[in-house]
C-alpha atoms as a PDB file:
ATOM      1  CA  UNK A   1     110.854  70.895  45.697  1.00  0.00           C
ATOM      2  CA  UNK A   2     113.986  69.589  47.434  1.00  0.00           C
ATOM      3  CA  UNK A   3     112.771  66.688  49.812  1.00  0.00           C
ATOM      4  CA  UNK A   4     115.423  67.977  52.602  1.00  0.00           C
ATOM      5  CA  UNK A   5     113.684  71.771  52.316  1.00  0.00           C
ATOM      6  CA  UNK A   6     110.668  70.181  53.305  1.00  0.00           C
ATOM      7  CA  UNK A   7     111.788  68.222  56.170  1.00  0.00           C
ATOM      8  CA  UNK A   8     113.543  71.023  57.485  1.00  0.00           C
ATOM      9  CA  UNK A   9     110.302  72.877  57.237  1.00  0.00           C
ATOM     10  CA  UNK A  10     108.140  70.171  58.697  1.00  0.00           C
ATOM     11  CA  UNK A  11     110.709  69.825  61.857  1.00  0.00           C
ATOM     12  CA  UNK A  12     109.922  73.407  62.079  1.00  0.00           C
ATOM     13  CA  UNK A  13     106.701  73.622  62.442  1.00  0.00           C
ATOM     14  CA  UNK A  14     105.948  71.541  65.622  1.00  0.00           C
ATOM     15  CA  UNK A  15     108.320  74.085  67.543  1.00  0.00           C
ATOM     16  CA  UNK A  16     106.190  76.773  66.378  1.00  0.00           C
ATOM     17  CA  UNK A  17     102.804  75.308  67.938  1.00  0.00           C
ATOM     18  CA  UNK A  18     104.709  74.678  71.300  1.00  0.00           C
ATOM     19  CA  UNK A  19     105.808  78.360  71.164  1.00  0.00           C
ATOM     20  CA  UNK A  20     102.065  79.583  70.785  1.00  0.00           C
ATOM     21  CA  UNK A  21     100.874  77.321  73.332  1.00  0.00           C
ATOM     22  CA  UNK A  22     103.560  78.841  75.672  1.00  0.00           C
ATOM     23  CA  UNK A  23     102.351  81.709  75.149  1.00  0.00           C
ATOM     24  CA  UNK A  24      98.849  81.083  75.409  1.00  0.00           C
ATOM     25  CA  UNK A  25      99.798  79.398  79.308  1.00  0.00           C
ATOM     26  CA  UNK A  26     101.636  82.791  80.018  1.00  0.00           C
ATOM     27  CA  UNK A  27      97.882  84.245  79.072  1.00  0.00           C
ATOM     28  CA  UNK A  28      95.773  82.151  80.846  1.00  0.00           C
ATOM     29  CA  UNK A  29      98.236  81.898  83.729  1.00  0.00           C
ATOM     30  CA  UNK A  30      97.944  85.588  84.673  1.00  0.00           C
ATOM     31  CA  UNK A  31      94.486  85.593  84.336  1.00  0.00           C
ATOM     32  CA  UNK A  32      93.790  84.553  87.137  1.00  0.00           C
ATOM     33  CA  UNK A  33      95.730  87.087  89.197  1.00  0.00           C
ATOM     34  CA  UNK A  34      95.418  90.077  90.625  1.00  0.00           C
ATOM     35  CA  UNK A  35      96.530  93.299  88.717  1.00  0.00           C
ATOM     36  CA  UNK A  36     100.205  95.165  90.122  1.00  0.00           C
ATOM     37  CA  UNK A  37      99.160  98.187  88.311  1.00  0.00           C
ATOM     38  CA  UNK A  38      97.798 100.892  90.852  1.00  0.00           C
ATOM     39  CA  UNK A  39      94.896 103.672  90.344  1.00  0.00           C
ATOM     40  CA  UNK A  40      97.804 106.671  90.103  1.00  0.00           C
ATOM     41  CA  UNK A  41      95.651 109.912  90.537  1.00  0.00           C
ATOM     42  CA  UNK A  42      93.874 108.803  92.816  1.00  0.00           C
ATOM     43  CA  UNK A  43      96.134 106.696  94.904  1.00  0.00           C
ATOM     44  CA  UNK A  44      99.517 107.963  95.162  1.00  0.00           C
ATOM     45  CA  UNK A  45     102.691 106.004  95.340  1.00  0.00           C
ATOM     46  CA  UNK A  46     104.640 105.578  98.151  1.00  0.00           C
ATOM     47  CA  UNK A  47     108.054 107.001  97.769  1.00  0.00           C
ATOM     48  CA  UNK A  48     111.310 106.248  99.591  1.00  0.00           C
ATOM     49  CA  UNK A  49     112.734 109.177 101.746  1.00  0.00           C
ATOM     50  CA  UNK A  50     116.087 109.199  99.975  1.00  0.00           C
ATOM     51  CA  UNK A  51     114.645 109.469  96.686  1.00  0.00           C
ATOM     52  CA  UNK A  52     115.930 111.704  94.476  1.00  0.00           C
ATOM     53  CA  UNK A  53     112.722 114.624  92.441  1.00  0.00           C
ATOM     54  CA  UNK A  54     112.051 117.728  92.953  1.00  0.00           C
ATOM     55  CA  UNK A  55     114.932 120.474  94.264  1.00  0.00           C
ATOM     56  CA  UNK A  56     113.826 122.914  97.161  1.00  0.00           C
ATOM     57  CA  UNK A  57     115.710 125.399  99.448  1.00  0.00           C
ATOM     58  CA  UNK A  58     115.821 124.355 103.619  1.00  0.00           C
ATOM     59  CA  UNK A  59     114.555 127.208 105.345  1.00  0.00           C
ATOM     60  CA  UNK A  60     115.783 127.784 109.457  1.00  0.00           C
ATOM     61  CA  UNK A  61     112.819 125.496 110.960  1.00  0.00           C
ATOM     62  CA  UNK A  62     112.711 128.031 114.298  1.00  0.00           C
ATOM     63  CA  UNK A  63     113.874 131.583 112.566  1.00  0.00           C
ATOM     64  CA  UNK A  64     112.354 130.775 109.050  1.00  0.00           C
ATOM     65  CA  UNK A  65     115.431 132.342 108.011  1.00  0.00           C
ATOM     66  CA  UNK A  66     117.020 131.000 104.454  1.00  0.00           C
ATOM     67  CA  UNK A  67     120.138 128.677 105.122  1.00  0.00           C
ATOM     68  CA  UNK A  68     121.502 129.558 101.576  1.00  0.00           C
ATOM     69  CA  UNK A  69     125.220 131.294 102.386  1.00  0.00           C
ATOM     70  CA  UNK A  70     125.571 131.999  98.565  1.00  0.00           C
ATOM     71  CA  UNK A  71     128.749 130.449  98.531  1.00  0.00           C
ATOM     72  CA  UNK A  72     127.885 128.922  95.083  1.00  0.00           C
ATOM     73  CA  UNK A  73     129.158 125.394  95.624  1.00  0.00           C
ATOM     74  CA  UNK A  74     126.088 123.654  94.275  1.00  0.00           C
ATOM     75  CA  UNK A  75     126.269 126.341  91.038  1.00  0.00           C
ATOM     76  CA  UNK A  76     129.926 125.169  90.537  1.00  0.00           C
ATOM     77  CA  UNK A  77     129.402 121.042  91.023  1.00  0.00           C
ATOM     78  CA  UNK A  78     125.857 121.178  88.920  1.00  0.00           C
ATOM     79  CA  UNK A  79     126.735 119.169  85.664  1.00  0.00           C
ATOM     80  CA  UNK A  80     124.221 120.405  83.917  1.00  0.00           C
ATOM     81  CA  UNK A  81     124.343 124.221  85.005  1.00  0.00           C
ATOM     82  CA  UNK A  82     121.306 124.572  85.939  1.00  0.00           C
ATOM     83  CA  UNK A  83     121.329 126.319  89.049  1.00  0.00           C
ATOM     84  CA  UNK A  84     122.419 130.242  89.037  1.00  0.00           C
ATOM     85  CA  UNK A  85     122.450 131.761  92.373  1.00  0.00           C
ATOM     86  CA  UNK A  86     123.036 135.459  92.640  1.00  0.00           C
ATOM     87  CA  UNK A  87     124.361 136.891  96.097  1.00  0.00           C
ATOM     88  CA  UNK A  88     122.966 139.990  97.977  1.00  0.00           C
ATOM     89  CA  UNK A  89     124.651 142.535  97.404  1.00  0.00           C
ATOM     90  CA  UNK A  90     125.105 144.173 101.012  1.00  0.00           C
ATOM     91  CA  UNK A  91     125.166 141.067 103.092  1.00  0.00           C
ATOM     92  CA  UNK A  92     127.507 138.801 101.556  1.00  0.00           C
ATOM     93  CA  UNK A  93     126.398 135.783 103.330  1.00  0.00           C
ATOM     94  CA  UNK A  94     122.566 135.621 101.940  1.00  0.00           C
ATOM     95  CA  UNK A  95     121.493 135.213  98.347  1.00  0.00           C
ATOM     96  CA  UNK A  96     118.495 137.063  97.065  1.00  0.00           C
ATOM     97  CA  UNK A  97     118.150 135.290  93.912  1.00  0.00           C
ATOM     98  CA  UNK A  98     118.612 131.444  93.489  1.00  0.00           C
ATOM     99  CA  UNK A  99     117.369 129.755  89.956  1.00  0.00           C
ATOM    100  CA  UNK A 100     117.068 125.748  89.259  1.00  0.00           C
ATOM    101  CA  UNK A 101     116.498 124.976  86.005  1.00  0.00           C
ATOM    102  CA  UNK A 102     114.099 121.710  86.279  1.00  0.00           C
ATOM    103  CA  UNK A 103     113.966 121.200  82.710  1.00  0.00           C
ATOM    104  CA  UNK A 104     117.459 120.852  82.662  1.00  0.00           C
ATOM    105  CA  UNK A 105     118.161 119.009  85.840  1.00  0.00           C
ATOM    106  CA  UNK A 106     119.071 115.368  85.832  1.00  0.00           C
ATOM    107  CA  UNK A 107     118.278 114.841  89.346  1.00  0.00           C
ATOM    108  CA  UNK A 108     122.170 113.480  90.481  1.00  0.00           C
ATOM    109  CA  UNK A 109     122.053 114.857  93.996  1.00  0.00           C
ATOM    110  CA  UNK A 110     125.210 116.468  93.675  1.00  0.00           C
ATOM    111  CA  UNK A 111     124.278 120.278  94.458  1.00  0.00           C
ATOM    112  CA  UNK A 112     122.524 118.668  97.733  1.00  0.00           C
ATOM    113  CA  UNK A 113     125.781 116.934  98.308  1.00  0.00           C
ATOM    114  CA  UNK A 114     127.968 119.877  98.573  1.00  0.00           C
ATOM    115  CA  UNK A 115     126.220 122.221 100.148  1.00  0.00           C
ATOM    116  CA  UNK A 116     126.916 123.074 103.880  1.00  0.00           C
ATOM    117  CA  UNK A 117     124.333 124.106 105.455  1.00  0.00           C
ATOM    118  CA  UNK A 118     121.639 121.970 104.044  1.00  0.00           C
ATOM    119  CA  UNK A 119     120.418 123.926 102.379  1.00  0.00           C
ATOM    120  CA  UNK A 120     119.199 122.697  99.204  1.00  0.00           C
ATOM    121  CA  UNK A 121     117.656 119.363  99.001  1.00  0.00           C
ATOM    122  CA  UNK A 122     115.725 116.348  96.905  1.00  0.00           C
ATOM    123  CA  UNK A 123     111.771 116.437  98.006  1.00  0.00           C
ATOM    124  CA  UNK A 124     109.817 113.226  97.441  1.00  0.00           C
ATOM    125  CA  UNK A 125     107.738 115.530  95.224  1.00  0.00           C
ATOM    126  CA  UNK A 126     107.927 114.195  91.371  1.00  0.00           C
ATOM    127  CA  UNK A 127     104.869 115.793  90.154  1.00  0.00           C
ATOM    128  CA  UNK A 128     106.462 118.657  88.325  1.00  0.00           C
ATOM    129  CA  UNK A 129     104.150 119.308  84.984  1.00  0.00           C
ATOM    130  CA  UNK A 130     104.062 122.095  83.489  1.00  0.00           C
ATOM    131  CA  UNK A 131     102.582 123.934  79.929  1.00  0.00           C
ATOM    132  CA  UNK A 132     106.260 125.506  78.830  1.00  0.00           C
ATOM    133  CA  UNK A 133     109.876 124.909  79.704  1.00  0.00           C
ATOM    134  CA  UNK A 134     109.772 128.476  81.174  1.00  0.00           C
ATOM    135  CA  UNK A 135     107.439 127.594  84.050  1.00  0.00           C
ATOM    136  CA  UNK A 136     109.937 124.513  85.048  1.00  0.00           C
ATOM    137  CA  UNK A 137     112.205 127.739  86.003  1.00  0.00           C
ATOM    138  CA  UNK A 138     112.066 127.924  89.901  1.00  0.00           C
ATOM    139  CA  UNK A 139     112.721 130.629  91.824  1.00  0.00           C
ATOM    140  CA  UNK A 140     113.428 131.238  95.196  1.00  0.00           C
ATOM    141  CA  UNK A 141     109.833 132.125  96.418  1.00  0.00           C
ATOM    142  CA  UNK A 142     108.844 128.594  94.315  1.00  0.00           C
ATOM    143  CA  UNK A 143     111.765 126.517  95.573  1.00  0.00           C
ATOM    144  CA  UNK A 144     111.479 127.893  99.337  1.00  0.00           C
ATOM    145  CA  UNK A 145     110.306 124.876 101.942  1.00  0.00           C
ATOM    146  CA  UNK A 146     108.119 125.904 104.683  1.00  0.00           C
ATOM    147  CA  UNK A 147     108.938 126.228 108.570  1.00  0.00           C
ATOM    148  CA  UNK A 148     106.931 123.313 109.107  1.00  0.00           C
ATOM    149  CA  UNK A 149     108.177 121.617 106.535  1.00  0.00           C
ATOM    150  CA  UNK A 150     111.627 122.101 106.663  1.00  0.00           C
ATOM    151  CA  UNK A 151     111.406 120.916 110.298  1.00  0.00           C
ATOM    152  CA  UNK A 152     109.944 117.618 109.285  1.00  0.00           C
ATOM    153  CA  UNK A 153     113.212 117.024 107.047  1.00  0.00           C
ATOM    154  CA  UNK A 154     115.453 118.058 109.769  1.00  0.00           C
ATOM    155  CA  UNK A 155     113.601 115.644 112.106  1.00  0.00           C
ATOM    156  CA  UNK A 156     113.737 112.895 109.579  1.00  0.00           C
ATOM    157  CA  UNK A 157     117.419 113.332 109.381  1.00  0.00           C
ATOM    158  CA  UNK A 158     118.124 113.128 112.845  1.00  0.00           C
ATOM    159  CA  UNK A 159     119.957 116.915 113.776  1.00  0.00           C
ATOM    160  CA  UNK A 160     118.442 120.617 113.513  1.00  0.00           C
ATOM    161  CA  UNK A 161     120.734 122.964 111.169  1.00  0.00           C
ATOM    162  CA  UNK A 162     123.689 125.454 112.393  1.00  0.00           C
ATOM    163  CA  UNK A 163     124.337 128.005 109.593  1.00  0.00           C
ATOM    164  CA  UNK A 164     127.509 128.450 108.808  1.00  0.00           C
ATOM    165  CA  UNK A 165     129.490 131.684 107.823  1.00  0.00           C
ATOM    166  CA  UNK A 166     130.202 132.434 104.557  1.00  0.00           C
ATOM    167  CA  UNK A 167     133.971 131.583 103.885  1.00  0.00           C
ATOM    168  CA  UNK A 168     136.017 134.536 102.953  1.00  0.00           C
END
């Protein structure tokens, strides 16, 4: 053996004790504090307002009435196509049949971006498991907000809704 392999190796070998003992301070420094980890079922996380999960439809807080125009805007901008809304037939401002795709969604915020009348929106609601892909299909009776709770959004943003007419 080459006497300049095994200096090389013996120079080596110090640094390799200081990085265990490094790591054993790392160890023995956290120790002794508390855990940042939270119980998650039973102690939910607290979310900020403007985050961006689950997709629901705005209903009129004192009619209950749907805001949705069906003027398709958030169908159009969705970069993932995942919302289909289908217009009623005799009253061309009002969609009977609005779709969101969750399994496809990326969550961008853009659909909730264009629409006018506030209609659709990102809930703080993340918890969105489901057995098959087809059950992550929403409908409108699945995606539909309460009175009460639409009203709570509309109070946290500061304004109640004025629906719009449908542009012709």
């Amino acid at each position: 053996m080459n006497f300049s392999n095994t200096l090389k190796s013996f120079t080596k070998f110090p640094l390799g004790i200081y990085n265990i003992l490094l790591g054993m301070f790392t160890v023995v420094k956290h120790t002794t504090r508390d855990p940042i980890t939270s119980d998650y079922p039973n102690k939910m996380p607290e979310l900020y307002a403007r985050s961006r999960h689950r997709l629901a439809l705005n209903v009129d807080p004192i009619t209950g009435e749907h805001l949705c125009i069906a003027c398709k805007q958030c169908e159009r901008v969705c970069p993932d196509a995942c919302i289909s809304v289908i217009p009623h037939t005799e009253v061309k401002a009002k969609s009977t049949q609005f779709y969101i795709d969750h399994g496809l969604c990326m969550f961008c915020g853009l659909c909730t971006e264009v629409c006018p009348t506030d209609c659709i929106i990102n809930t703080v609601d993340f918890e969105m498991s489901e057995e098959t892909r087809e059950d992550l299909i929403y409908d409108i009776k699945k995606l539909t907000l309460s009175q009460e709770q639409s009203r709570e959004y509309f109070k946290m943003k500061g304004y109640t809704p004025k629906p719009k007419k449908a542009a012709a």
